[in-house]
C-alpha atoms as a PDB file:
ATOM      1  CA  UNK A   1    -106.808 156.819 -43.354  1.00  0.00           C
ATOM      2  CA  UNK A   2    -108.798 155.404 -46.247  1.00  0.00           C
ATOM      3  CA  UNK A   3    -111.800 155.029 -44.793  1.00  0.00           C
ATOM      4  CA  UNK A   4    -114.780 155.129 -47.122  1.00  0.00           C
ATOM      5  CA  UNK A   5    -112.611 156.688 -49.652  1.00  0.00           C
ATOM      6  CA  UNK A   6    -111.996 155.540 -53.491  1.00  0.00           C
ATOM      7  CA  UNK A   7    -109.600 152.898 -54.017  1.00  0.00           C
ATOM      8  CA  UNK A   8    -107.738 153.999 -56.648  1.00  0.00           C
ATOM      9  CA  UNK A   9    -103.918 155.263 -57.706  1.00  0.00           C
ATOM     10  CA  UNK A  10    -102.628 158.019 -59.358  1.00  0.00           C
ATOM     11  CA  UNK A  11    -103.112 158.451 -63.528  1.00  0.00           C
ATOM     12  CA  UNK A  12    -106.057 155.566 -62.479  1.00  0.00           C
ATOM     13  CA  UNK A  13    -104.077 152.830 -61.928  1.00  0.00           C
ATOM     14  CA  UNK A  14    -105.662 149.918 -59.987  1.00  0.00           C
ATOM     15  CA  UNK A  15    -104.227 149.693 -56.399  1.00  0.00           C
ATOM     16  CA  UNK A  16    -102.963 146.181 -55.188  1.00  0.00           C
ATOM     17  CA  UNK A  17    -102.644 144.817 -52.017  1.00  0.00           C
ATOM     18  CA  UNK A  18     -99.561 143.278 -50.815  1.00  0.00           C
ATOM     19  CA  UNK A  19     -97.793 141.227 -47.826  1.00  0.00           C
ATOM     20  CA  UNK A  20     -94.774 140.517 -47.261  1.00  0.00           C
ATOM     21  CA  UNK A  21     -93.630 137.866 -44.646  1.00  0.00           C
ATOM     22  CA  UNK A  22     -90.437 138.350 -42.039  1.00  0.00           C
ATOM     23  CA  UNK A  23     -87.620 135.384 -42.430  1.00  0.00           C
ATOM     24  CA  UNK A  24     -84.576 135.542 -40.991  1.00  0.00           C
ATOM     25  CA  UNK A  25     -83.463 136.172 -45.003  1.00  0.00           C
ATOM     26  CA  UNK A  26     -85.214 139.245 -45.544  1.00  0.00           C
ATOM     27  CA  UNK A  27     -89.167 139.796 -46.651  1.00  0.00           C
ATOM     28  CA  UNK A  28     -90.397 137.569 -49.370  1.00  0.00           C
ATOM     29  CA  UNK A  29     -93.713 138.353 -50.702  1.00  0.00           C
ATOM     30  CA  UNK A  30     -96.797 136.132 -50.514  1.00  0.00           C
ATOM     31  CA  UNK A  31    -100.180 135.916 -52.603  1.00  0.00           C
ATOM     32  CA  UNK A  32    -103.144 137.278 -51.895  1.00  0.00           C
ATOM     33  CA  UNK A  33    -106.525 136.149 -52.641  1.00  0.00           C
ATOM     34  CA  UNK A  34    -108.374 138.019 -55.865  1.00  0.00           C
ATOM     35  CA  UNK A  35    -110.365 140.866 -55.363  1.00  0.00           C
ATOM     36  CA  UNK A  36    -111.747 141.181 -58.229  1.00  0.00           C
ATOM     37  CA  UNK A  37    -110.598 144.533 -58.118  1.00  0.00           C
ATOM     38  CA  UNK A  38    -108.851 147.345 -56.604  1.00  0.00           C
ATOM     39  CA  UNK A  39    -108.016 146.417 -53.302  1.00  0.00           C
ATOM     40  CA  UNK A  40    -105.283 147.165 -50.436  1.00  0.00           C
ATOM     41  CA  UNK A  41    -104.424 146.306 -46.693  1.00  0.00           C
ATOM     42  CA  UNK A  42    -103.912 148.514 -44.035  1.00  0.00           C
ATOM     43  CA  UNK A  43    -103.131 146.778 -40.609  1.00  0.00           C
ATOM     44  CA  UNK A  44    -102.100 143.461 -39.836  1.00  0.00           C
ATOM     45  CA  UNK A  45    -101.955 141.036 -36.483  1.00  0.00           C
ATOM     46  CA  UNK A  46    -101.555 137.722 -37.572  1.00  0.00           C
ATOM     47  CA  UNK A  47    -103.329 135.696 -38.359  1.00  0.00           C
ATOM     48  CA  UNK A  48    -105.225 138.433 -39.862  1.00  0.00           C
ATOM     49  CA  UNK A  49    -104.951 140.991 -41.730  1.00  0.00           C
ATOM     50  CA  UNK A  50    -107.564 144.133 -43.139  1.00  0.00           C
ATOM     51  CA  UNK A  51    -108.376 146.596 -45.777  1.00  0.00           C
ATOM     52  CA  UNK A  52    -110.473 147.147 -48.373  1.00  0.00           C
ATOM     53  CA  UNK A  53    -111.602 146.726 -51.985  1.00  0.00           C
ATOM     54  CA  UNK A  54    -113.566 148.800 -53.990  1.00  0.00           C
ATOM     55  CA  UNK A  55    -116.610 147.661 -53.093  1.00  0.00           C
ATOM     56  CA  UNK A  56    -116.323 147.164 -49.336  1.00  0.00           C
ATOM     57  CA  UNK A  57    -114.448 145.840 -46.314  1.00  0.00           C
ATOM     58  CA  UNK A  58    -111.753 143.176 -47.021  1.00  0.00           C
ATOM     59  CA  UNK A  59    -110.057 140.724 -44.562  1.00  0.00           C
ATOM     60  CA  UNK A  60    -107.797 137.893 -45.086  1.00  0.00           C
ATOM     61  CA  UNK A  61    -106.236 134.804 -42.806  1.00  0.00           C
ATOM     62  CA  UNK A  62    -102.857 133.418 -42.908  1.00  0.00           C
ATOM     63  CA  UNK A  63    -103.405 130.032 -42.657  1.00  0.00           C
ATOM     64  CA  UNK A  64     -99.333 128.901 -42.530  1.00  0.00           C
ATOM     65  CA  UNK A  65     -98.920 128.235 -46.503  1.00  0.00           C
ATOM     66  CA  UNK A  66    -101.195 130.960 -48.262  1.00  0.00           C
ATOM     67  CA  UNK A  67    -104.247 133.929 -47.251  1.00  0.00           C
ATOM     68  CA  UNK A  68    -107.641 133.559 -47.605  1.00  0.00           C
ATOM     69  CA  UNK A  69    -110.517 135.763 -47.815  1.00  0.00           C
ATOM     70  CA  UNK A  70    -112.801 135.534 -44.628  1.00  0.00           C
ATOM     71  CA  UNK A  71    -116.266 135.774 -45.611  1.00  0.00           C
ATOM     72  CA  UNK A  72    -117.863 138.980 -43.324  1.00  0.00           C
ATOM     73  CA  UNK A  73    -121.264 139.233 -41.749  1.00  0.00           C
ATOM     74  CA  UNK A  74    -124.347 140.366 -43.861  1.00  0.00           C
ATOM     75  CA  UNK A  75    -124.365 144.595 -43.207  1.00  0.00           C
ATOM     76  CA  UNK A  76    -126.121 146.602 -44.546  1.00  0.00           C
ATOM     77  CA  UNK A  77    -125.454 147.505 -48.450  1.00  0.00           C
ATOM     78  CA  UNK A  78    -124.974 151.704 -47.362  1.00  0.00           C
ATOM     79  CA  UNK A  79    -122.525 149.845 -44.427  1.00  0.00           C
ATOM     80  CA  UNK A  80    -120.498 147.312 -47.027  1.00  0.00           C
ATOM     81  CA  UNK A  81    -120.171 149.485 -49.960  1.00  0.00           C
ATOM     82  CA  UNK A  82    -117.116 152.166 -49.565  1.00  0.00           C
ATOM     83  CA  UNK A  83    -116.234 150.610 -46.303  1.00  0.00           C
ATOM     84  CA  UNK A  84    -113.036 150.033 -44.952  1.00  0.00           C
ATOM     85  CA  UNK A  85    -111.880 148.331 -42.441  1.00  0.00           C
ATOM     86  CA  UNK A  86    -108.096 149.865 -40.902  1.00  0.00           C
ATOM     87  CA  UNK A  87    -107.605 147.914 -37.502  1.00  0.00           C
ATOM     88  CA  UNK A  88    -106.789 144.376 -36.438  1.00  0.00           C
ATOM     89  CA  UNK A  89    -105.623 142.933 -33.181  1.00  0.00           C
ATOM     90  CA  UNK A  90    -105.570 138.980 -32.583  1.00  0.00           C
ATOM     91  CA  UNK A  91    -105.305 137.595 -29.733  1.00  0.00           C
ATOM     92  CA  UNK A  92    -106.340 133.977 -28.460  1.00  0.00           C
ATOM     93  CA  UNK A  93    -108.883 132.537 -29.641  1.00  0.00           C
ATOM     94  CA  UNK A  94    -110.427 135.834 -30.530  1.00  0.00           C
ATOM     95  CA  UNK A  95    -109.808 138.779 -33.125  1.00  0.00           C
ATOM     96  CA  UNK A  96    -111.839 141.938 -33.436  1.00  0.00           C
ATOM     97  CA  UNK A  97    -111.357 144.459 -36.761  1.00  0.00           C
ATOM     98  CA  UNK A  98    -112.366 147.861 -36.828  1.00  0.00           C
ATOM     99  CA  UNK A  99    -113.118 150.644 -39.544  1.00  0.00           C
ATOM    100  CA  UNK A 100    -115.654 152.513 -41.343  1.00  0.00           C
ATOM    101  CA  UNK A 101    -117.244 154.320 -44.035  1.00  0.00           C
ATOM    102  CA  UNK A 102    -119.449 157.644 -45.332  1.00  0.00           C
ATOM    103  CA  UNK A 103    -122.920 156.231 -45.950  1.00  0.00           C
ATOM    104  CA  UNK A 104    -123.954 158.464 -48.636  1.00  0.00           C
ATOM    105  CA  UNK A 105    -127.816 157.648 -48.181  1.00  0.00           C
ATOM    106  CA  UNK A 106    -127.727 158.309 -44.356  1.00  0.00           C
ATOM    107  CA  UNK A 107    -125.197 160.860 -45.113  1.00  0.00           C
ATOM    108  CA  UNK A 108    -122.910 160.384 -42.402  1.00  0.00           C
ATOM    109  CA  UNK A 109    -120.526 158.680 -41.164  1.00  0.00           C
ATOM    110  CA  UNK A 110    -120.599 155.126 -40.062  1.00  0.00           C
ATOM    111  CA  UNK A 111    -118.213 153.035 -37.192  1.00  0.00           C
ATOM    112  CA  UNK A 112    -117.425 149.567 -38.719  1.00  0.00           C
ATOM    113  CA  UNK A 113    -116.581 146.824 -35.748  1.00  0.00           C
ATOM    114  CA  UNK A 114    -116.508 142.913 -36.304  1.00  0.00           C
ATOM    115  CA  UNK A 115    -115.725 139.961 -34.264  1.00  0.00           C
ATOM    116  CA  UNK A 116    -114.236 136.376 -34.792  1.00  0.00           C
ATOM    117  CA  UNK A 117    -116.020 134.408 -33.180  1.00  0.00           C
ATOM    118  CA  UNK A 118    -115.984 130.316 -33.677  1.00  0.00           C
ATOM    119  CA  UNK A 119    -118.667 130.623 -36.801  1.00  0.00           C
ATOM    120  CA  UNK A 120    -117.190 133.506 -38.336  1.00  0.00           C
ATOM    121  CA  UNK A 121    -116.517 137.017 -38.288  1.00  0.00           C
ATOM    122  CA  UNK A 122    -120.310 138.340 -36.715  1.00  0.00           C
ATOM    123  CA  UNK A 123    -121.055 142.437 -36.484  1.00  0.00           C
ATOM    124  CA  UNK A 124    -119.988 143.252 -32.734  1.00  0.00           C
ATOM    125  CA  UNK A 125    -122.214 146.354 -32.513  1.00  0.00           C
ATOM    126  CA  UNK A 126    -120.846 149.497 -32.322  1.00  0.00           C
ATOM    127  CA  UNK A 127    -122.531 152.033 -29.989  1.00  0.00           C
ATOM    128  CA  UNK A 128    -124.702 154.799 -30.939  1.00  0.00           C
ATOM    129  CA  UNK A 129    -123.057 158.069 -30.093  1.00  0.00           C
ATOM    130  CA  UNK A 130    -125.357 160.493 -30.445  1.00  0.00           C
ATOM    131  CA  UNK A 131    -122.945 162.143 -33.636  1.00  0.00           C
ATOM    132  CA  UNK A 132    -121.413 160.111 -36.955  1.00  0.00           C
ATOM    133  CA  UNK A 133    -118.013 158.616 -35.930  1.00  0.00           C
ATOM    134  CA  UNK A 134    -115.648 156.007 -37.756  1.00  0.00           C
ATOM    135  CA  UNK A 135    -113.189 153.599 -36.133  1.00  0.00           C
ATOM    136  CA  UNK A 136    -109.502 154.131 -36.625  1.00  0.00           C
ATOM    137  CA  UNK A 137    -107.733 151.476 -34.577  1.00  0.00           C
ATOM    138  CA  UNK A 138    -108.771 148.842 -32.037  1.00  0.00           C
ATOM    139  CA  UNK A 139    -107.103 146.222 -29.180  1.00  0.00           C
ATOM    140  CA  UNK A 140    -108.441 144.022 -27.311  1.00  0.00           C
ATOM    141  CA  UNK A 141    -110.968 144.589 -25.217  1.00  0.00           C
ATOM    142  CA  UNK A 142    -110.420 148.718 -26.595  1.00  0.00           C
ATOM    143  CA  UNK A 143    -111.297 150.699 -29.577  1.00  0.00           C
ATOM    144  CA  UNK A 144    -110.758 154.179 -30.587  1.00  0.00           C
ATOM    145  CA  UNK A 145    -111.637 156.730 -33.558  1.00  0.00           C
ATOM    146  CA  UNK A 146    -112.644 160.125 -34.532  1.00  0.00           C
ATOM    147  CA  UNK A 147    -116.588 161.836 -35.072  1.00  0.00           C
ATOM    148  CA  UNK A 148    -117.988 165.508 -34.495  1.00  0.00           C
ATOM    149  CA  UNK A 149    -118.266 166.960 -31.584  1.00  0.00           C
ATOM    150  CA  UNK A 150    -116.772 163.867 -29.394  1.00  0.00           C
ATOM    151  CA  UNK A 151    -113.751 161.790 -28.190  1.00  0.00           C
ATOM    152  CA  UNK A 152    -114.762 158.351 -29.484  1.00  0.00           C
ATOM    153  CA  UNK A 153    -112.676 155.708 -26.976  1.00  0.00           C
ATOM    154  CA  UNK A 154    -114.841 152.198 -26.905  1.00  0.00           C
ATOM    155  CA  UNK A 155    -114.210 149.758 -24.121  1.00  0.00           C
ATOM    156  CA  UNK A 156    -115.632 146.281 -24.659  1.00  0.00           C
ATOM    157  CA  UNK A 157    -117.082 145.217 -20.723  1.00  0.00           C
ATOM    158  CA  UNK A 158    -118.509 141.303 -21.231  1.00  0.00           C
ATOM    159  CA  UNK A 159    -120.651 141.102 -24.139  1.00  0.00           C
ATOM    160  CA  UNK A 160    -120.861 144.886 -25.092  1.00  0.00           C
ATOM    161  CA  UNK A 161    -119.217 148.036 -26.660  1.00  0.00           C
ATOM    162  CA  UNK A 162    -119.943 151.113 -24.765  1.00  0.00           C
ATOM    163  CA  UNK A 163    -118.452 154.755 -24.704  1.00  0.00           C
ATOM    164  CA  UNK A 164    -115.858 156.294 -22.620  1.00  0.00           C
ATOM    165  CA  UNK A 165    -115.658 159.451 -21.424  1.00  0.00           C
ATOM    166  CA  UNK A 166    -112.338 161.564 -21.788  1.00  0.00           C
ATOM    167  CA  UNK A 167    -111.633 164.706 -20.301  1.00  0.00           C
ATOM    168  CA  UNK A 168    -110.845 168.114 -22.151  1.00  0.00           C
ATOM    169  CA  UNK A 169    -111.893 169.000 -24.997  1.00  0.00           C
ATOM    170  CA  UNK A 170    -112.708 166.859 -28.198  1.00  0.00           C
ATOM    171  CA  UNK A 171    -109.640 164.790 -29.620  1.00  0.00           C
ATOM    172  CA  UNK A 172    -108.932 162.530 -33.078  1.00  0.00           C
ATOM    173  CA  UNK A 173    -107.564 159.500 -31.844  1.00  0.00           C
ATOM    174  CA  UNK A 174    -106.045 157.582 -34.658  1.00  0.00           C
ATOM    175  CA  UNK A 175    -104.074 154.388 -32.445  1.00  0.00           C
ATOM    176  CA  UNK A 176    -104.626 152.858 -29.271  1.00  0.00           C
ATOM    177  CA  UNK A 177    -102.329 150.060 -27.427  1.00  0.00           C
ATOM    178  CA  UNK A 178    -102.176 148.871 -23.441  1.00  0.00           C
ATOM    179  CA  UNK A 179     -98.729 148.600 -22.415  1.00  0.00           C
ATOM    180  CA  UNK A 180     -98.272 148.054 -18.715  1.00  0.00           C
ATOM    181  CA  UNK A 181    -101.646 147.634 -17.649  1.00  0.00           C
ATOM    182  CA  UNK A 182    -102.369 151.384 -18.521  1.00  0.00           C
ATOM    183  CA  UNK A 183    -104.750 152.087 -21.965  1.00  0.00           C
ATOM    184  CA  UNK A 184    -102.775 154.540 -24.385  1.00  0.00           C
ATOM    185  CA  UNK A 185    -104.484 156.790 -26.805  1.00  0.00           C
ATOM    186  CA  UNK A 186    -102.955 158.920 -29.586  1.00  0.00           C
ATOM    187  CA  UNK A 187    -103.760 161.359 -32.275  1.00  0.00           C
ATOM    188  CA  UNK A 188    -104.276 165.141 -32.385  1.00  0.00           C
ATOM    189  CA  UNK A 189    -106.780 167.684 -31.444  1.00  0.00           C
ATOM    190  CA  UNK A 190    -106.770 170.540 -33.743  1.00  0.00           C
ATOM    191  CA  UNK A 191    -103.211 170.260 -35.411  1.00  0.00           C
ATOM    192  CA  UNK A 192    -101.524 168.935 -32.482  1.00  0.00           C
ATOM    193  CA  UNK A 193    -100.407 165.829 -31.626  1.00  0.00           C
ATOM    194  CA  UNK A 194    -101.322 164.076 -27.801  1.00  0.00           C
ATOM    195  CA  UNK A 195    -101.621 160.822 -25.755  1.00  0.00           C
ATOM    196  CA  UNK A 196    -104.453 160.164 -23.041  1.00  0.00           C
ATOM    197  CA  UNK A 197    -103.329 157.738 -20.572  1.00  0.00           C
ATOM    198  CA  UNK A 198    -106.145 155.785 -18.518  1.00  0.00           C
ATOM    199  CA  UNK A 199    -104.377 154.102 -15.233  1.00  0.00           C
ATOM    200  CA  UNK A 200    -107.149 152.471 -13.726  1.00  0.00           C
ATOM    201  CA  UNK A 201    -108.347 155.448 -11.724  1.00  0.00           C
ATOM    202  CA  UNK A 202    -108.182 158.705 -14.046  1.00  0.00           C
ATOM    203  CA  UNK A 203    -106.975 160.222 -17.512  1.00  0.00           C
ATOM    204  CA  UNK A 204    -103.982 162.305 -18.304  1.00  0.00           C
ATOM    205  CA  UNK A 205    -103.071 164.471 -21.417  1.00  0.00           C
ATOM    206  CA  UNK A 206     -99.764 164.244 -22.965  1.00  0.00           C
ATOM    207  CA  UNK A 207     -98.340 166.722 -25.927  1.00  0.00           C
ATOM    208  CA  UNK A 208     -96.003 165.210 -28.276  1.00  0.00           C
ATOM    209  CA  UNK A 209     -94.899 168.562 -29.571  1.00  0.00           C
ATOM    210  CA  UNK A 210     -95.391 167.041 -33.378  1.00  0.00           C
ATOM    211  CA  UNK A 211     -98.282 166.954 -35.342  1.00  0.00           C
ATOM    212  CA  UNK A 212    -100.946 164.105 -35.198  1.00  0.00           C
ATOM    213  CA  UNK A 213     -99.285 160.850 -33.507  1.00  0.00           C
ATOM    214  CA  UNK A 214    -100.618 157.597 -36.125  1.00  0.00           C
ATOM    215  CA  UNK A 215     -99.205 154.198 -34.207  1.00  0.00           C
ATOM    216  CA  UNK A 216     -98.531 153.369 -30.929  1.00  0.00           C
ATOM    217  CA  UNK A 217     -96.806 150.242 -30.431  1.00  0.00           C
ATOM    218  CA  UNK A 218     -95.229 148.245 -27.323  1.00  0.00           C
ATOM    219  CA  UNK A 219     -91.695 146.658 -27.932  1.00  0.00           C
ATOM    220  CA  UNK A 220     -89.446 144.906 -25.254  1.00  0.00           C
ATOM    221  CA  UNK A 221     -91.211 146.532 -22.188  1.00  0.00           C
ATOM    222  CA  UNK A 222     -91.078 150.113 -24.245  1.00  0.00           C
ATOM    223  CA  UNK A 223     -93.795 152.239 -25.662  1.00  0.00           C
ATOM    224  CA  UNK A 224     -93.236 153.866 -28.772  1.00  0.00           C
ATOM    225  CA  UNK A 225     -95.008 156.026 -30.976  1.00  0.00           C
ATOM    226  CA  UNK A 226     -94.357 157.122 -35.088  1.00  0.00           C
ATOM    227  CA  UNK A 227     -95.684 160.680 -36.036  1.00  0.00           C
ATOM    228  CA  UNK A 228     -94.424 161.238 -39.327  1.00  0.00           C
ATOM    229  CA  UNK A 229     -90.468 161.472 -39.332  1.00  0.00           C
ATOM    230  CA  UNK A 230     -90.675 161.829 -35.651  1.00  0.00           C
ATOM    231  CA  UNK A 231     -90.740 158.408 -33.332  1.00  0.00           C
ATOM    232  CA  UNK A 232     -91.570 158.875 -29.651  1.00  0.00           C
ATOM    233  CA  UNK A 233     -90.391 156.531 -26.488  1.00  0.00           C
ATOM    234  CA  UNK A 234     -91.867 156.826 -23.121  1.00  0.00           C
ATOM    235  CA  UNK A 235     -90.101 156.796 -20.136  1.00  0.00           C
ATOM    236  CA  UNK A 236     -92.113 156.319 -17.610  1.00  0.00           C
ATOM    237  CA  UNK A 237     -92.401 159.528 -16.962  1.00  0.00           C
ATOM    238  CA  UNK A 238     -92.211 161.572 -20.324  1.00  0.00           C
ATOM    239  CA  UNK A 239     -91.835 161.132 -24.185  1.00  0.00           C
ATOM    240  CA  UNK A 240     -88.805 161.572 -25.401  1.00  0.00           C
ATOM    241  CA  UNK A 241     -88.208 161.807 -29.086  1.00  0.00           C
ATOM    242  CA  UNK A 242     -85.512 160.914 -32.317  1.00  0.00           C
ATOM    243  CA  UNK A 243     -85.886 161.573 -35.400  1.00  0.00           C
ATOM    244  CA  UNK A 244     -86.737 158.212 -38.082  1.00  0.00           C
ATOM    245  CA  UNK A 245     -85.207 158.097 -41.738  1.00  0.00           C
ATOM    246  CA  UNK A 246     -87.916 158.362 -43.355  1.00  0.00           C
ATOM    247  CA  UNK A 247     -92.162 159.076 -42.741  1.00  0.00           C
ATOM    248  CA  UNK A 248     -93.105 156.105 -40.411  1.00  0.00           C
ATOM    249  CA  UNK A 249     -96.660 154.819 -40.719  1.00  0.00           C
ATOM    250  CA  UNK A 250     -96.248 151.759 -38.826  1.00  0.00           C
ATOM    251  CA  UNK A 251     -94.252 150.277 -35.571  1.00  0.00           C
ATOM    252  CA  UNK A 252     -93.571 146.849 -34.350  1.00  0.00           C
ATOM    253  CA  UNK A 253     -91.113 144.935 -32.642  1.00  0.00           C
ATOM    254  CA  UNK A 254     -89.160 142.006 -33.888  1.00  0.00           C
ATOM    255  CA  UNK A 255     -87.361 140.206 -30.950  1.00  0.00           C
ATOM    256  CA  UNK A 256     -87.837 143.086 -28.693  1.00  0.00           C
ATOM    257  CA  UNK A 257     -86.312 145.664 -31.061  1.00  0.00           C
ATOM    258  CA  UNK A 258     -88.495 148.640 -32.744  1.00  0.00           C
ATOM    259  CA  UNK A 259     -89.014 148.234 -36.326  1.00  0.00           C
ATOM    260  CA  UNK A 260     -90.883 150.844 -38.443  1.00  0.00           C
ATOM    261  CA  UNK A 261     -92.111 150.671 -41.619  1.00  0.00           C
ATOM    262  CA  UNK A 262     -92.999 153.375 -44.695  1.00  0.00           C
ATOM    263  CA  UNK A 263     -93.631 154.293 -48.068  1.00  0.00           C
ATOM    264  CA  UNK A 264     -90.762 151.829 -49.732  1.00  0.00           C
ATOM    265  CA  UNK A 265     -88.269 151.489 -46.792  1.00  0.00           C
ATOM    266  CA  UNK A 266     -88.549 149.416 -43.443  1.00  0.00           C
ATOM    267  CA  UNK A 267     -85.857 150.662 -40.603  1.00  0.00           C
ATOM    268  CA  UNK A 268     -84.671 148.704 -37.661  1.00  0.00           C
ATOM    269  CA  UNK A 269     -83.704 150.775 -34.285  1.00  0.00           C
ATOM    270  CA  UNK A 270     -81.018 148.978 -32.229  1.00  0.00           C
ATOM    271  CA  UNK A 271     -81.203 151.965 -29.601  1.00  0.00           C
ATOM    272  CA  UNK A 272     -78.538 154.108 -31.554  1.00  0.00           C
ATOM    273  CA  UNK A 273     -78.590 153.886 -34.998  1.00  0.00           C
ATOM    274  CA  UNK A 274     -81.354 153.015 -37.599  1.00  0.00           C
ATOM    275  CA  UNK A 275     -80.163 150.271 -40.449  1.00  0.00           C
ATOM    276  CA  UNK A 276     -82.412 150.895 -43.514  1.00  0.00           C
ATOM    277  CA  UNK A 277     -82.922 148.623 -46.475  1.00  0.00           C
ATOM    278  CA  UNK A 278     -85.177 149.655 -49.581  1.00  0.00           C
ATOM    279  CA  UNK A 279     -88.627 147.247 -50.044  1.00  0.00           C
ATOM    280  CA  UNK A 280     -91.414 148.710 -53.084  1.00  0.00           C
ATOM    281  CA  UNK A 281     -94.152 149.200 -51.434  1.00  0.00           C
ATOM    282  CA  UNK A 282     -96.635 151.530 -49.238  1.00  0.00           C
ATOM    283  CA  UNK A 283     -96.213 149.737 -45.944  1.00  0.00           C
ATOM    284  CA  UNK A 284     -99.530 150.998 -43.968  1.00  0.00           C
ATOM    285  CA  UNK A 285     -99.354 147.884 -41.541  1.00  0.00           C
ATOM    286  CA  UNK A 286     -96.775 146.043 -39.383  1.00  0.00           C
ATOM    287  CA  UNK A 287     -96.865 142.661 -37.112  1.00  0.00           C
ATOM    288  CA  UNK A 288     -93.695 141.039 -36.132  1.00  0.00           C
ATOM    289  CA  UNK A 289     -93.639 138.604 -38.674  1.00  0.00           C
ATOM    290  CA  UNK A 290     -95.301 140.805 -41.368  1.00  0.00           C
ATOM    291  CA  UNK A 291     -95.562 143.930 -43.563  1.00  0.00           C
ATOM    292  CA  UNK A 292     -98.916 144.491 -45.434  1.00  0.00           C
ATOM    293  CA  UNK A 293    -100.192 147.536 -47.829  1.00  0.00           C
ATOM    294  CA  UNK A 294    -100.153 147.791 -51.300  1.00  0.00           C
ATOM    295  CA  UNK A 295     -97.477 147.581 -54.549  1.00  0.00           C
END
């Protein structure tokens, strides 16, 4: 996660953002706006998709022939400047984007959490936590992340963002996704990976028996989850798990079949096999019609 980190590649080349769109030809790759500098993308739910540049938070809109850049909310400079942004869900009339950087003159950590709103993208107010946190991945009407010494799960209730307490002891979440009316969280405490599970009435802890668990992702009336060369499926009652071709950092589903997407490869599961076909590219991001990261 590249939050509030430098933007730049090995040997100090300039990283480049990228996206791809789906066809039923293959991927063909489609312009973004100009930085101005480094830049990259690292979650997309179209119409929109985030990341970051150099200088701070970055996120562009499909508009059916090319992307623009959306023009953000006035933050403040320690806010904007090293800031990414690393989350995206659309839905409606509505999208909300979530990230984060290290404010080096507060010296801490800062949540990043914006809203589309019919005038623009406006600051949505993330909630004071009492500790430095930074937002890793958000849904509607839910948002998760990672601080010291708490859980952070957000739940958006009318007009606000407040906390949500989580049982057992302090947990990374990296993803979140509601499948089935239930809330699913993922990521790791220590070095393990878990879900949390909210049904309406109480929490429960799931081990995935990998390490930490990066996207959760409903397909076709399934729940699936990537952590590293390991992909997950629940059952209904447990995860079960299969082994992908390659590191997954991304899941989505394309006609009700799981896709996953990685450093130069994109995979399609048909329930059996996985069919593999090369694409350059560090895919960080994944919507049914698109692939976005960086070239």
């Amino acid at each position: 996660m590249n939050v509030g980190r430098p933007l730049r590649a090995e040997h100090d080349r300039a990283v480049r953002g990228a996206a791809v769109r789906r066809s039923s030809e293959g991927f063909a790759g489609t312009a973004l706006p100009d930085a101005g500098d480094a830049f990259l993308l690292f979650a997309v739910s179209a119409p929109y998709a985030v990341g970051a540049t150099a200088s701070g938070p970055l996120i562009c809109r499909w508009t059916g022939e090319e992307w623009l850049a959306e023009r953000l909310p006035a933050l403040p400079m320690g806010v904007i400047k090293g800031a990414s942004l690393i989350g995206v869900h659309s839905g409606g009339d509505t999208a909300v984007a979530a990230g984060g950087c290290f404010d080096a003159v507060a010296g801490g950590e800062l949540p990043l959490l914006l809203r589309r709103t019919p005038g623009g993208w406006v600051d949505d107010l993330p909630p004071e936590l009492g500790f430095a946190y930074v937002l890793t991945d958000v849904t509607e009407g839910w948002a998760v992340g990672h601080g010291f010494p708490g859980t952070v799960l957000l739940r958006r209730d009318g007009t606000s963002w407040t906390p949500v307490a989580v049982p057992g002891r302090p947990a990374r979440l990296l993803a979140v996704a509601v499948h089935e009316g239930e809330v699913w969280a993922a990521g790791a405490r220590d070095r393990d990976g878990l879900f949390l599970r909210f049904d309406g009435r109480a929490w429960k802890e799931f081990r995935s028996g990998t390490r930490a668990v990066t996207s959760l992702a409903a397909v076709g009336g399934e729940l699936w989850a990537a952590a590293g060369r390991t992909v997950l499926c629940w059952t209904g009652r447990r995860w079960t798990s299969l082994e992908a071709p390659f590191p997954v950092n991304a899941l989505t589903g394309v006609g009700g079949v799981l896709n996953a997407a990685g450093s130069g490869r994109v995979a399609r599961y048909d329930g059996r096999d996985w069919s593999v076909r090369e694409l350059p590219g560090t895919w960080l991001g994944a919507d049914e019609g698109w692939l976005v990261g960086s070239r």
